[in-house]
PDB file of N, CA and C in Angstrom:
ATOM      1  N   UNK A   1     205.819   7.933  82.929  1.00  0.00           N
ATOM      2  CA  UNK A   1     204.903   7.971  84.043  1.00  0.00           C
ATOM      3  C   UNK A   1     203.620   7.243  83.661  1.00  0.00           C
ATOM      4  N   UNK A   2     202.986   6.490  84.472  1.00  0.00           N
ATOM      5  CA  UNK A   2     201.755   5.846  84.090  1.00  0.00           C
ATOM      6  C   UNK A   2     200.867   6.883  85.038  1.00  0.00           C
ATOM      7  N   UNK A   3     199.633   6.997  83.507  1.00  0.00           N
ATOM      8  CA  UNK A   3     198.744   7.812  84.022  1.00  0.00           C
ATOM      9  C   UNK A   3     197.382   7.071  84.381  1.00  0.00           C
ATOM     10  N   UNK A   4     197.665   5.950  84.421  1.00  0.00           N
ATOM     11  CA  UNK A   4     196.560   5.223  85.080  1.00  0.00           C
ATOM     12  C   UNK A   4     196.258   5.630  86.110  1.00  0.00           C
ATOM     13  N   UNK A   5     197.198   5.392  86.968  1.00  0.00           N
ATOM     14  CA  UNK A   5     197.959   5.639  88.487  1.00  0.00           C
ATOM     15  C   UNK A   5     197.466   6.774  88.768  1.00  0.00           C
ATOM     16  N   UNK A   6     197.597   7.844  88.126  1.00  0.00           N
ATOM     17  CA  UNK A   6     197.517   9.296  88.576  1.00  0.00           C
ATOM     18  C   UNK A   6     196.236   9.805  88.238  1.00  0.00           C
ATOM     19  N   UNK A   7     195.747   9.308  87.246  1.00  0.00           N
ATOM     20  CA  UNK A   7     194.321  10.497  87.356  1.00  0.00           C
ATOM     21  C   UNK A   7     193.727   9.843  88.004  1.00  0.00           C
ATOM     22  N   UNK A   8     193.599   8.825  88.411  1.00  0.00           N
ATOM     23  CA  UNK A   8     192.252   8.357  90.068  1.00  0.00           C
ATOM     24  C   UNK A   8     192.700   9.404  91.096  1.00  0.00           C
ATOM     25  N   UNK A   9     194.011   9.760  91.163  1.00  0.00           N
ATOM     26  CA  UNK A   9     194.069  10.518  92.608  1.00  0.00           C
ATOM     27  C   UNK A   9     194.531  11.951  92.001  1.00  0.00           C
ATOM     28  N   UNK A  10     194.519  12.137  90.803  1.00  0.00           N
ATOM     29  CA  UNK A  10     194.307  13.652  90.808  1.00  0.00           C
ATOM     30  C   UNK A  10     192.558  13.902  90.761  1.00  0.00           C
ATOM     31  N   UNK A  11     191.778  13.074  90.533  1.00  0.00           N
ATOM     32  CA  UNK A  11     190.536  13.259  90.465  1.00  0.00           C
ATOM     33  C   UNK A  11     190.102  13.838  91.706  1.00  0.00           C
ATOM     34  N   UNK A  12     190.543  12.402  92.729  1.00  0.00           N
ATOM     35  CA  UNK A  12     189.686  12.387  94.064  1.00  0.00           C
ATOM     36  C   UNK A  12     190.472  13.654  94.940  1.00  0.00           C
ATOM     37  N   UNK A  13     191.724  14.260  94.687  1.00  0.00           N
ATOM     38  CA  UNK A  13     192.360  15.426  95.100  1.00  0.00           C
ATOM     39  C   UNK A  13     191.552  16.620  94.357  1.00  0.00           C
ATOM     40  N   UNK A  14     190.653  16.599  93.472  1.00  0.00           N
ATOM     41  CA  UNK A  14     190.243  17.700  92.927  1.00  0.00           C
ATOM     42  C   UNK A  14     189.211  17.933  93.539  1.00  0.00           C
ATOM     43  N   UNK A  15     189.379  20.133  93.792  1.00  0.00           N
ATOM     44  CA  UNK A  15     187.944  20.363  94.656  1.00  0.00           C
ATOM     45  C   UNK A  15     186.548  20.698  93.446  1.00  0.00           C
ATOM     46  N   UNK A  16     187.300  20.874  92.288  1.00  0.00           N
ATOM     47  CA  UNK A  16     185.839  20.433  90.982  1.00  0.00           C
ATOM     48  C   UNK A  16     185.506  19.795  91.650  1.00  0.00           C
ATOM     49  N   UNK A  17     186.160  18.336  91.269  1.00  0.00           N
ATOM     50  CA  UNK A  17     185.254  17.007  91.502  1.00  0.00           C
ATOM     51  C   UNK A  17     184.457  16.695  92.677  1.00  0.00           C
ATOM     52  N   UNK A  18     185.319  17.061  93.708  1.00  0.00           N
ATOM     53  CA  UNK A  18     184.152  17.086  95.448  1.00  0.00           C
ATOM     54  C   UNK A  18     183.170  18.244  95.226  1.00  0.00           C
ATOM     55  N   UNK A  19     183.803  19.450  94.647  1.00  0.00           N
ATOM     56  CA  UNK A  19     182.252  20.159  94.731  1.00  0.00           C
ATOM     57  C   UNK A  19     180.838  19.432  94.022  1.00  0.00           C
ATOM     58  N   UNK A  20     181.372  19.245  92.864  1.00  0.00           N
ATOM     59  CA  UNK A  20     180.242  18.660  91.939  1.00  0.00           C
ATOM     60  C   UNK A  20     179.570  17.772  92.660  1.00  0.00           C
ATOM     61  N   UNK A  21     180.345  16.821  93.861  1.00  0.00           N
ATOM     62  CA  UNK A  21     179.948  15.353  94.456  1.00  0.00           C
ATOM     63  C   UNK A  21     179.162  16.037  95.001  1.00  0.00           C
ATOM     64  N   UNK A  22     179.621  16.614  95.949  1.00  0.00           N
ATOM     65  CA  UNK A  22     178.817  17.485  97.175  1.00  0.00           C
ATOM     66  C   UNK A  22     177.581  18.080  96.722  1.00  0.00           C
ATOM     67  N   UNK A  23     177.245  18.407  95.465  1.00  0.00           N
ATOM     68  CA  UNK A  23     176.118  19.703  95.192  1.00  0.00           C
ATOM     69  C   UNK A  23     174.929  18.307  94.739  1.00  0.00           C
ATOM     70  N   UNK A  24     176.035  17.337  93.756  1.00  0.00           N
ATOM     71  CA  UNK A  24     174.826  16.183  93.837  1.00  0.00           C
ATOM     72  C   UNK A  24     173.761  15.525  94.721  1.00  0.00           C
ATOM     73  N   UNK A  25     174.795  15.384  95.639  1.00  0.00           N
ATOM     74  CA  UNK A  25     174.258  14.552  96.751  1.00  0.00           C
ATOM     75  C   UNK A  25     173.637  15.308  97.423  1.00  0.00           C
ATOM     76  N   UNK A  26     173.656  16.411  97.717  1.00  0.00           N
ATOM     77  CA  UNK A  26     172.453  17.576  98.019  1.00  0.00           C
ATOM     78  C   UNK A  26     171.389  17.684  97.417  1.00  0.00           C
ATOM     79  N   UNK A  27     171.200  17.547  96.317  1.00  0.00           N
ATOM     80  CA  UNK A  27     170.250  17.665  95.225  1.00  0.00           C
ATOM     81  C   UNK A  27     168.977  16.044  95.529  1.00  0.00           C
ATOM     82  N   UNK A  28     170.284  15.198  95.897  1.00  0.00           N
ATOM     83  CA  UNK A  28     169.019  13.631  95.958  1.00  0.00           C
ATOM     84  C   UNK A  28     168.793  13.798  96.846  1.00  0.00           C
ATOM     85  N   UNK A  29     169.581  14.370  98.414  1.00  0.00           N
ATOM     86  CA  UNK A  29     168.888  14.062  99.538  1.00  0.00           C
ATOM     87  C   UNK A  29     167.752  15.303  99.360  1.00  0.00           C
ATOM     88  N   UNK A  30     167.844  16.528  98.920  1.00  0.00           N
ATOM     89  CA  UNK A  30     166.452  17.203  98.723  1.00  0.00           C
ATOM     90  C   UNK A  30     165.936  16.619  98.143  1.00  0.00           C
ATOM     91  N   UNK A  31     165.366  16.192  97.334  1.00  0.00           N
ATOM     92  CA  UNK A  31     164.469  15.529  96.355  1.00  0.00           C
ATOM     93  C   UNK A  31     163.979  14.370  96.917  1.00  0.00           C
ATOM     94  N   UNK A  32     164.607  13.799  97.427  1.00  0.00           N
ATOM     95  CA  UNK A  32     164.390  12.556  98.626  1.00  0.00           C
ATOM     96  C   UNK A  32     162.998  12.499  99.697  1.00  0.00           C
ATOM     97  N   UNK A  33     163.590  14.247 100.018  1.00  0.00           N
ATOM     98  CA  UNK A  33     162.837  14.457 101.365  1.00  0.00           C
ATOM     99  C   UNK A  33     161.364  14.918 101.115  1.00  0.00           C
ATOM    100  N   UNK A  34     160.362  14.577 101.786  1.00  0.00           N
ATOM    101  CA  UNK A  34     159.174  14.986 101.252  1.00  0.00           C
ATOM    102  C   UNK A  34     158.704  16.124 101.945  1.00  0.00           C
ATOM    103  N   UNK A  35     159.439  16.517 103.032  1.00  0.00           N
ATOM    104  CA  UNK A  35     159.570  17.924 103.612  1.00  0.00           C
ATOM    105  C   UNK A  35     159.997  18.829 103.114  1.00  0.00           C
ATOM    106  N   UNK A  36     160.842  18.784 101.970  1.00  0.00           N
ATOM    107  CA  UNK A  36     161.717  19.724 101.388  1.00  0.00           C
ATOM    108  C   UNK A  36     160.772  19.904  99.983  1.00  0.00           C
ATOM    109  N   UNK A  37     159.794  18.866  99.500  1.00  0.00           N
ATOM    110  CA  UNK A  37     159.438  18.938  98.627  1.00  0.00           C
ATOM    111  C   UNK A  37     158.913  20.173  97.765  1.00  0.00           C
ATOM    112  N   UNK A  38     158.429  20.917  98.393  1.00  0.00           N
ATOM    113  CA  UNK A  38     157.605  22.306  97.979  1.00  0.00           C
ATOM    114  C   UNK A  38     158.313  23.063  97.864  1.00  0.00           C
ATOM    115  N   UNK A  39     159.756  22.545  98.300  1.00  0.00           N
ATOM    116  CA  UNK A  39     161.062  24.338  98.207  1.00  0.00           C
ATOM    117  C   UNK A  39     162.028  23.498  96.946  1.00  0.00           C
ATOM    118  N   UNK A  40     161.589  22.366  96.454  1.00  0.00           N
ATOM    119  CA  UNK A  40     162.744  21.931  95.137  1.00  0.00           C
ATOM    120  C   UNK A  40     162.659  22.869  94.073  1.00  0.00           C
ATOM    121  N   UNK A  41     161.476  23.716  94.175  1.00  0.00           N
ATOM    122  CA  UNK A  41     161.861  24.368  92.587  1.00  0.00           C
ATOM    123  C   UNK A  41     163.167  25.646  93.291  1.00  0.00           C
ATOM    124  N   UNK A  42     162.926  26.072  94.743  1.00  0.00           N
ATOM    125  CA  UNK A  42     164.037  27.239  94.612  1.00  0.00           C
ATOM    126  C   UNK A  42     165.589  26.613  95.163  1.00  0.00           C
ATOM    127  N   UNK A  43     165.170  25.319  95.761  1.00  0.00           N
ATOM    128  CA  UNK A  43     166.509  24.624  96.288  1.00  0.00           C
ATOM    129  C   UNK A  43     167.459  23.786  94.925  1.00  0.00           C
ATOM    130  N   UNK A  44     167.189  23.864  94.092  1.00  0.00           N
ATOM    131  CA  UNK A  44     167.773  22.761  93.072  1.00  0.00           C
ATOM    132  C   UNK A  44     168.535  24.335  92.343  1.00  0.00           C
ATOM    133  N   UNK A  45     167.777  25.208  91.626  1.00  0.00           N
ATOM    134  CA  UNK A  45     168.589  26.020  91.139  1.00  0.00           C
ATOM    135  C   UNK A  45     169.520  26.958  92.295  1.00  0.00           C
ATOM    136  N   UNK A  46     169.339  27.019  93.371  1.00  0.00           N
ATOM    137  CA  UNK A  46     170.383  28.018  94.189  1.00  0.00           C
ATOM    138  C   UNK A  46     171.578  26.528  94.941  1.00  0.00           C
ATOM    139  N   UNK A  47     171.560  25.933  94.692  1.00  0.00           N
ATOM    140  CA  UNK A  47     172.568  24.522  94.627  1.00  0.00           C
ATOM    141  C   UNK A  47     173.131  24.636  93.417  1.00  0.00           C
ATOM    142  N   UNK A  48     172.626  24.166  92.525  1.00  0.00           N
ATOM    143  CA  UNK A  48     173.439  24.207  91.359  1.00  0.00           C
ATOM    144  C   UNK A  48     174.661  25.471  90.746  1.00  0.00           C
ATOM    145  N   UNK A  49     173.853  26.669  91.104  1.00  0.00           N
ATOM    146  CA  UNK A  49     173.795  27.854  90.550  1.00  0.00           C
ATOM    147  C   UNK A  49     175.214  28.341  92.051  1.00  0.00           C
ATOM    148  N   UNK A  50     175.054  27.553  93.045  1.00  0.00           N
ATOM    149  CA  UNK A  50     176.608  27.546  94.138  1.00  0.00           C
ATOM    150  C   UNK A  50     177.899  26.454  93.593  1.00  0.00           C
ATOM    151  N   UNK A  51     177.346  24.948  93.002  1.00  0.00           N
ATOM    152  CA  UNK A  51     178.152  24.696  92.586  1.00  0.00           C
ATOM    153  C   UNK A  51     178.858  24.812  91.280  1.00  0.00           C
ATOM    154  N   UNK A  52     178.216  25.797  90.854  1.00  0.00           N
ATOM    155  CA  UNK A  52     178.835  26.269  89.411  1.00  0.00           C
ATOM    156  C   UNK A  52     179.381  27.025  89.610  1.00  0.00           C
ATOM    157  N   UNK A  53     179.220  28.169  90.286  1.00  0.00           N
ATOM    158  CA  UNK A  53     180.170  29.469  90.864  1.00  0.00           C
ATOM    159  C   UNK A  53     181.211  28.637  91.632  1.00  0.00           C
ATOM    160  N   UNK A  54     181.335  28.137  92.016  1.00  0.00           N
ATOM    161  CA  UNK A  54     182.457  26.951  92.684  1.00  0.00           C
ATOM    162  C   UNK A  54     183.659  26.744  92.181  1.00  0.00           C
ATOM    163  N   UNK A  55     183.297  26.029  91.365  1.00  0.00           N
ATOM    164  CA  UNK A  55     183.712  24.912  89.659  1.00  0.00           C
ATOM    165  C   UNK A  55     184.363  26.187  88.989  1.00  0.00           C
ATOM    166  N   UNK A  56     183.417  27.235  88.943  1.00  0.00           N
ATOM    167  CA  UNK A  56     184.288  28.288  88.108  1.00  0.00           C
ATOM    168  C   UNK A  56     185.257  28.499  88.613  1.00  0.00           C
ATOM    169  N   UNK A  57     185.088  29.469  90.019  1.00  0.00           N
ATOM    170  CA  UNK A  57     186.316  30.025  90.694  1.00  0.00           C
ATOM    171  C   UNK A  57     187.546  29.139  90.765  1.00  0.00           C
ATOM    172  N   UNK A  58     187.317  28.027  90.952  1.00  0.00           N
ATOM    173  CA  UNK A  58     188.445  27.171  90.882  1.00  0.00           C
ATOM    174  C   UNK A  58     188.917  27.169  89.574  1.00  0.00           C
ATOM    175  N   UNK A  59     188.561  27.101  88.701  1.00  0.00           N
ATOM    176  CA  UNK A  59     189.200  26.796  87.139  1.00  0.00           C
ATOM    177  C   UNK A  59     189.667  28.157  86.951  1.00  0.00           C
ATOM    178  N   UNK A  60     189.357  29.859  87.201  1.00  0.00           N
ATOM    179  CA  UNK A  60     189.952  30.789  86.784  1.00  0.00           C
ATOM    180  C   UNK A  60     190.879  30.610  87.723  1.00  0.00           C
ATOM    181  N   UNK A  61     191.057  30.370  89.314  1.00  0.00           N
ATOM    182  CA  UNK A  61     192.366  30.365  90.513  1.00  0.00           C
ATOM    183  C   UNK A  61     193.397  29.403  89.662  1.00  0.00           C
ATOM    184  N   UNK A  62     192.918  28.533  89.551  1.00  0.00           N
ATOM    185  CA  UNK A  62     194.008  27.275  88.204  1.00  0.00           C
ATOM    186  C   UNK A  62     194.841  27.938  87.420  1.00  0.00           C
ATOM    187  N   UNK A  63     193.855  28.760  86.844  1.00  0.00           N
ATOM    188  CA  UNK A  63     194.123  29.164  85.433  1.00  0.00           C
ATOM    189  C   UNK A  63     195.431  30.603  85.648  1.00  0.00           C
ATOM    190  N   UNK A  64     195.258  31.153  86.538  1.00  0.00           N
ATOM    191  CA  UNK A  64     196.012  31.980  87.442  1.00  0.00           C
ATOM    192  C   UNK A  64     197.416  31.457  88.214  1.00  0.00           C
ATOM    193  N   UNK A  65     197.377  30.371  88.680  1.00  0.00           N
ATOM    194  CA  UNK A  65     198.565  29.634  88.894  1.00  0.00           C
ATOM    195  C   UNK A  65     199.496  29.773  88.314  1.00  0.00           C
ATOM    196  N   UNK A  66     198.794  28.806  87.007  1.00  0.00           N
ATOM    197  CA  UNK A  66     199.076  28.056  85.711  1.00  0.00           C
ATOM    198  C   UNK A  66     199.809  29.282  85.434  1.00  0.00           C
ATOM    199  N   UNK A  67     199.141  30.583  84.881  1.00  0.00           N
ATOM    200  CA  UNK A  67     199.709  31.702  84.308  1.00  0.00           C
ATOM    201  C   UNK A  67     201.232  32.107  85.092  1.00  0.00           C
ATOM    202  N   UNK A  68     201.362  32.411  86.575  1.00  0.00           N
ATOM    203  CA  UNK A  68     202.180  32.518  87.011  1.00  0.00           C
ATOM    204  C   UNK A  68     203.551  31.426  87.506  1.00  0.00           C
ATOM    205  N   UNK A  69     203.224  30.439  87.326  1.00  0.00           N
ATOM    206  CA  UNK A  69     203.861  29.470  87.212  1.00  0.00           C
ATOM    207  C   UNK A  69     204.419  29.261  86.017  1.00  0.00           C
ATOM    208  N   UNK A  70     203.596  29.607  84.519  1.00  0.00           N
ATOM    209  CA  UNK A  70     204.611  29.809  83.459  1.00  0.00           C
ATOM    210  C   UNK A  70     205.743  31.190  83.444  1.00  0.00           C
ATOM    211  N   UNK A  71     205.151  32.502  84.332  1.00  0.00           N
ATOM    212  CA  UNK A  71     205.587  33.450  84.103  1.00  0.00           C
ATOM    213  C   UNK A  71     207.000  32.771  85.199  1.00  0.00           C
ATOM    214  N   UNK A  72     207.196  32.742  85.845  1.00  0.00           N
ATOM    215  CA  UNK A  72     208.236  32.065  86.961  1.00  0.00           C
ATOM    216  C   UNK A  72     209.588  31.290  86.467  1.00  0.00           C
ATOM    217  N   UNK A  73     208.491  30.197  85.217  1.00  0.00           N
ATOM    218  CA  UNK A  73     209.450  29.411  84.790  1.00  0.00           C
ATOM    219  C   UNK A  73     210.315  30.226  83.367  1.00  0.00           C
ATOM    220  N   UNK A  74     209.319  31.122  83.060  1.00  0.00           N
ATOM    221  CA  UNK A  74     209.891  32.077  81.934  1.00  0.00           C
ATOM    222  C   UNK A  74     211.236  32.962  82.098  1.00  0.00           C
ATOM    223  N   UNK A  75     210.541  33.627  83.459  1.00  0.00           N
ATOM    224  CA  UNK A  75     211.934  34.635  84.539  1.00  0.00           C
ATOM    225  C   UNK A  75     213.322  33.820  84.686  1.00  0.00           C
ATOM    226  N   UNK A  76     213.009  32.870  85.065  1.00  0.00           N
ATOM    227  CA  UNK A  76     213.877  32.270  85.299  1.00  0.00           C
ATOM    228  C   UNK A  76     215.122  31.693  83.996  1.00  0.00           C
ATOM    229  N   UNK A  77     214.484  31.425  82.468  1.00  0.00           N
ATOM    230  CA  UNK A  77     215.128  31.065  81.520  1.00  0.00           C
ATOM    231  C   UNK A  77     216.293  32.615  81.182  1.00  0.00           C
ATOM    232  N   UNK A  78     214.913  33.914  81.194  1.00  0.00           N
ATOM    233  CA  UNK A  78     215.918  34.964  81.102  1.00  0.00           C
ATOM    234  C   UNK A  78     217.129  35.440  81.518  1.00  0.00           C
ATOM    235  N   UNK A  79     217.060  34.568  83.093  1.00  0.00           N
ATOM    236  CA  UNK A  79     218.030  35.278  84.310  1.00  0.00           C
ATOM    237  C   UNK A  79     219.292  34.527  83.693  1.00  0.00           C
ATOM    238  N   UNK A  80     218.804  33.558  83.068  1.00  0.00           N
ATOM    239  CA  UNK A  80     220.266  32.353  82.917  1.00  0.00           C
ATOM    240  C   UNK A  80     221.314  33.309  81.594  1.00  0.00           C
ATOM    241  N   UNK A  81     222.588  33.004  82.180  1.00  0.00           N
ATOM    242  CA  UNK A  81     223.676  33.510  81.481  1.00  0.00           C
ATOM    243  C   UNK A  81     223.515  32.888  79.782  1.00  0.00           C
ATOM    244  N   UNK A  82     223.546  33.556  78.868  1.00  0.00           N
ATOM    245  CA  UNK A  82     223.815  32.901  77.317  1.00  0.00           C
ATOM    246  C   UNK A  82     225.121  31.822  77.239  1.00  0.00           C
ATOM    247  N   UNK A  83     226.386  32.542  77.701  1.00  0.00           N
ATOM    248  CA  UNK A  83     227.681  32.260  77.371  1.00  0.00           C
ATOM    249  C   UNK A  83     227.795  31.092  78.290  1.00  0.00           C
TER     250      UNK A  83
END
């Protein structure tokens, strides 16, 4: 398999990666704005501090899959006849 090919679009399929995009680009257009200016010290950490709780939940839901998806493929070796 060429993994050239595949991690560009497992990237752009990943909701890590759009969250992270998303919390960025929030971050410049606040910082941008000179209306918003006086609320960057509480808007930058309650952004960040959403896309990290994000990023997490997704990597333990993964990680949970992952777990049951080995347990699945495990069940399944047992069920098989020896003989």
């Amino acid at each position: 398999m060429d993994k050239t090919k595949t991690a560009p679009r497992r990237l752009l399929g990943s909701r890590r990666f759009w969250s992270s995009v998303i919390s960025v680009v929030t971050l410049v257009v606040v910082a941008a704005r000179p209306e918003l200016e006086e609320h960057l010290d509480v808007l930058a950490p309650t952004i960040t501090t959403i896309c990290v709780t994000l990023v997490g939940g997704y990597v333990l839901e993964d990680r949970e899959l992952a777990k049951k998806a080995g347990l699945n493929e495990s069940e399944g070796n047992h069920d098989a006849d020896p003989a």
